[in-house]
N, C-alpha and C. Protein backbone atom coordinates (compact mmCIF):
# COMPACT_ATOMS: atom_id res chain seq x y z
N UNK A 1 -0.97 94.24 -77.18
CA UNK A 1 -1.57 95.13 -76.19
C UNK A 1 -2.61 96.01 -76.87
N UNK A 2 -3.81 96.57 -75.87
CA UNK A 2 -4.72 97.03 -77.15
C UNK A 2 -4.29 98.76 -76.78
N UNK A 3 -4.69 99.37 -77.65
CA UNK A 3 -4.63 100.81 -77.81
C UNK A 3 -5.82 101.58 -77.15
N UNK A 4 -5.39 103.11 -76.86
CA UNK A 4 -6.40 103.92 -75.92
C UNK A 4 -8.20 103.89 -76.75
N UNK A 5 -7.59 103.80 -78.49
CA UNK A 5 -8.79 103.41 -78.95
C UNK A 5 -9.57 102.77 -79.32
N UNK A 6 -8.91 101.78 -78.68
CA UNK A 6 -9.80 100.23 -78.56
C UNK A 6 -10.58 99.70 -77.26
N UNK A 7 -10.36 100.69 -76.24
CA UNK A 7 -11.00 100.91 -74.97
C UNK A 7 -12.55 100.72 -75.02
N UNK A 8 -13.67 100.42 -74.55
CA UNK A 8 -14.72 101.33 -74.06
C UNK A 8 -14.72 102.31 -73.38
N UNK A 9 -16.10 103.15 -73.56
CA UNK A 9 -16.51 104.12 -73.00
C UNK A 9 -16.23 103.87 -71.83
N UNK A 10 -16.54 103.08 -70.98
CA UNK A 10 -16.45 102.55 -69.49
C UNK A 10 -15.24 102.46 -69.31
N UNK A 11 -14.24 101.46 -70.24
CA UNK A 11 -12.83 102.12 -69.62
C UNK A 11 -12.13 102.83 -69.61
N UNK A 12 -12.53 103.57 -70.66
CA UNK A 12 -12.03 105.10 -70.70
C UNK A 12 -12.25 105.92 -69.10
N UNK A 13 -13.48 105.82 -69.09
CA UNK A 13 -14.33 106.77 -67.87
C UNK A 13 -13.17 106.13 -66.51
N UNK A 14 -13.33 105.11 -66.14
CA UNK A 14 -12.56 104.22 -64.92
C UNK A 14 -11.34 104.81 -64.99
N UNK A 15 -10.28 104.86 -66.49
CA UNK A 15 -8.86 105.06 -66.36
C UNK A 15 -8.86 106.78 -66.00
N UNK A 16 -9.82 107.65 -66.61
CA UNK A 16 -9.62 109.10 -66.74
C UNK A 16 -9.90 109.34 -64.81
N UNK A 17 -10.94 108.74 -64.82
CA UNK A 17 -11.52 109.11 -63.10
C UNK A 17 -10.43 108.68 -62.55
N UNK A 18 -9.61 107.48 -62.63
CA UNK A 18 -8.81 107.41 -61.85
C UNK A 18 -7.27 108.00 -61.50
N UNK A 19 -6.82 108.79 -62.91
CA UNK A 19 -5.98 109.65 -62.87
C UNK A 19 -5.99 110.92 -62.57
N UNK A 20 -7.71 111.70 -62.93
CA UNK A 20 -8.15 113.07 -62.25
C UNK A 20 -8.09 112.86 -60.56
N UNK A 21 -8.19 111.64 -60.16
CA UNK A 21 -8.16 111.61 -58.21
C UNK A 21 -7.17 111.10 -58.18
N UNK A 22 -5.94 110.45 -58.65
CA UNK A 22 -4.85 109.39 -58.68
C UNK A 22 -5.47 109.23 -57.49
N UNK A 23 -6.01 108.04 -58.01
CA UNK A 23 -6.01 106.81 -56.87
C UNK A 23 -5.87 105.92 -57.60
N UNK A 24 -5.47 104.58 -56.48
CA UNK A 24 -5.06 103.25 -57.26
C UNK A 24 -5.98 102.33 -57.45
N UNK A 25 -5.60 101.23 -58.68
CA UNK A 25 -7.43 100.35 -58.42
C UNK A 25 -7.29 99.54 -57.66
N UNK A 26 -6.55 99.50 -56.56
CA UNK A 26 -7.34 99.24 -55.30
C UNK A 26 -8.23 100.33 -54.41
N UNK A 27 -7.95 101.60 -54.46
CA UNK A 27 -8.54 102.51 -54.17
C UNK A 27 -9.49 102.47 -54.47
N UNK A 28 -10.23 102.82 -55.75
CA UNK A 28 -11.10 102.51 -56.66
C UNK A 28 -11.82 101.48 -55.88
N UNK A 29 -11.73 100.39 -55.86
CA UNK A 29 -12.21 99.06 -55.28
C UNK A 29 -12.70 99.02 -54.11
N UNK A 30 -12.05 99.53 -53.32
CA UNK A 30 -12.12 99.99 -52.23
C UNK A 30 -13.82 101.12 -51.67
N UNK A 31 -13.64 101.83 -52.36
CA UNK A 31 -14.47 103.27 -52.42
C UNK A 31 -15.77 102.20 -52.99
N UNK A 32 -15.83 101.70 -54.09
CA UNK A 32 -16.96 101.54 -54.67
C UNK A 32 -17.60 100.28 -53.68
N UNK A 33 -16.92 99.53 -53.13
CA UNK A 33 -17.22 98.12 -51.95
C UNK A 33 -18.26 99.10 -50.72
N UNK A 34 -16.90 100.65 -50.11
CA UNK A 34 -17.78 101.10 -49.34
C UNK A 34 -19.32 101.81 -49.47
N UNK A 35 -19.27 102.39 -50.89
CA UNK A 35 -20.38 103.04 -51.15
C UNK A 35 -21.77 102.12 -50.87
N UNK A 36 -21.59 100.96 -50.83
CA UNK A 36 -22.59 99.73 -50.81
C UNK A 36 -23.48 99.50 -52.41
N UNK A 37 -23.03 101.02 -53.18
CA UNK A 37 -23.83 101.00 -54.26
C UNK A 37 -23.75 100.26 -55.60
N UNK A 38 -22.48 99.05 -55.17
CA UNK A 38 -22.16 97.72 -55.86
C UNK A 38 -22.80 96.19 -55.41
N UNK A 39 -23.04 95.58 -56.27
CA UNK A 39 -22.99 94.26 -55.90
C UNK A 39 -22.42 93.69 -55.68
N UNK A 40 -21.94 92.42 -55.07
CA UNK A 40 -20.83 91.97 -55.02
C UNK A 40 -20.25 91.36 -56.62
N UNK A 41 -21.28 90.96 -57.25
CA UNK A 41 -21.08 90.76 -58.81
C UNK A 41 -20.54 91.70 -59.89
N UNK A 42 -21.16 92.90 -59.29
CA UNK A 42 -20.63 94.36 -59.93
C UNK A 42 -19.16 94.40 -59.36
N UNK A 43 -18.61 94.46 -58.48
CA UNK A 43 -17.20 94.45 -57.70
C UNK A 43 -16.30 93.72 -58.45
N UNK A 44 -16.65 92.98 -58.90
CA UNK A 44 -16.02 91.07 -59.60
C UNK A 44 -15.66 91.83 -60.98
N UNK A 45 -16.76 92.36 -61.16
CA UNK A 45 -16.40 92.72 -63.12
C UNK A 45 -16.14 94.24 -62.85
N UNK A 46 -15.86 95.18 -62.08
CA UNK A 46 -14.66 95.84 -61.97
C UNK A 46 -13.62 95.48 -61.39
N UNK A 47 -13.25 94.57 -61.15
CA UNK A 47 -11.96 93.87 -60.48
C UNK A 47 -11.60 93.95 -61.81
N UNK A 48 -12.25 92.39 -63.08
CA UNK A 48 -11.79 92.27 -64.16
C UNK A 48 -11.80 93.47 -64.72
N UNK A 49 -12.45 94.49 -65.04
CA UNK A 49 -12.28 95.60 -66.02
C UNK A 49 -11.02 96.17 -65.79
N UNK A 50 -10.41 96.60 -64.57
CA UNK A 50 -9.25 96.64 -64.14
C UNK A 50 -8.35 95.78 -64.41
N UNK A 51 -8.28 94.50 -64.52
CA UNK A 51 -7.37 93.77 -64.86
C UNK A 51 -6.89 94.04 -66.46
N UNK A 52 -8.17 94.28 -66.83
CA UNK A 52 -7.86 94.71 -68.24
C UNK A 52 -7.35 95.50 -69.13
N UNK A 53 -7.39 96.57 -67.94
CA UNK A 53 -6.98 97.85 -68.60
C UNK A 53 -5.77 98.26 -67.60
N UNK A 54 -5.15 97.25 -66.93
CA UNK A 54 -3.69 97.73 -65.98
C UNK A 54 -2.66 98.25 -66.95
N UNK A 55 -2.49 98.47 -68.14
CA UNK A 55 -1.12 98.67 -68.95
C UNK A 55 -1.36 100.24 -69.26
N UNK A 56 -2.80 100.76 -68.72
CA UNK A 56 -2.85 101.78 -69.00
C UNK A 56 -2.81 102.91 -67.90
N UNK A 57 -2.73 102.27 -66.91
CA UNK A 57 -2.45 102.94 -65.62
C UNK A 57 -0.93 103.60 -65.60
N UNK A 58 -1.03 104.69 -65.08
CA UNK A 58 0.12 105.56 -65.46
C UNK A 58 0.49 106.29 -63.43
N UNK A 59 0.75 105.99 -62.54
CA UNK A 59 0.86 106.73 -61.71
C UNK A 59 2.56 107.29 -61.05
């Protein structure tokens, strides 16, 4: 399993944002689909970035 300091910047930012709002990454997913300010390609590789970093989700 990798460690908090083996993260990127980016998943750092995703896991911290998502525990300052606890929301879930479907929430997350959710919000960023409605904003329209994703691609659908962008959506895809935060799906995966999320997949990646689920062991660090704490709710």
């Amino acid at each position: 399993m990798r460690e908090w300091k083996d993260l990127t910047k980016d998943e750092k930012e995703i896991i911290t944002t998502m525990k300052t709002q606890n929301i879930t990454p479907e929430e997350l997913i959710q919000r960023m689909v409605n904003s329209g300010r994703m691609s659908e390609q962008a959506i895809e590789g935060l799906k995966k970035a999320l997949e990646d970093v689920k062991p660090f989700f704490v709710h």
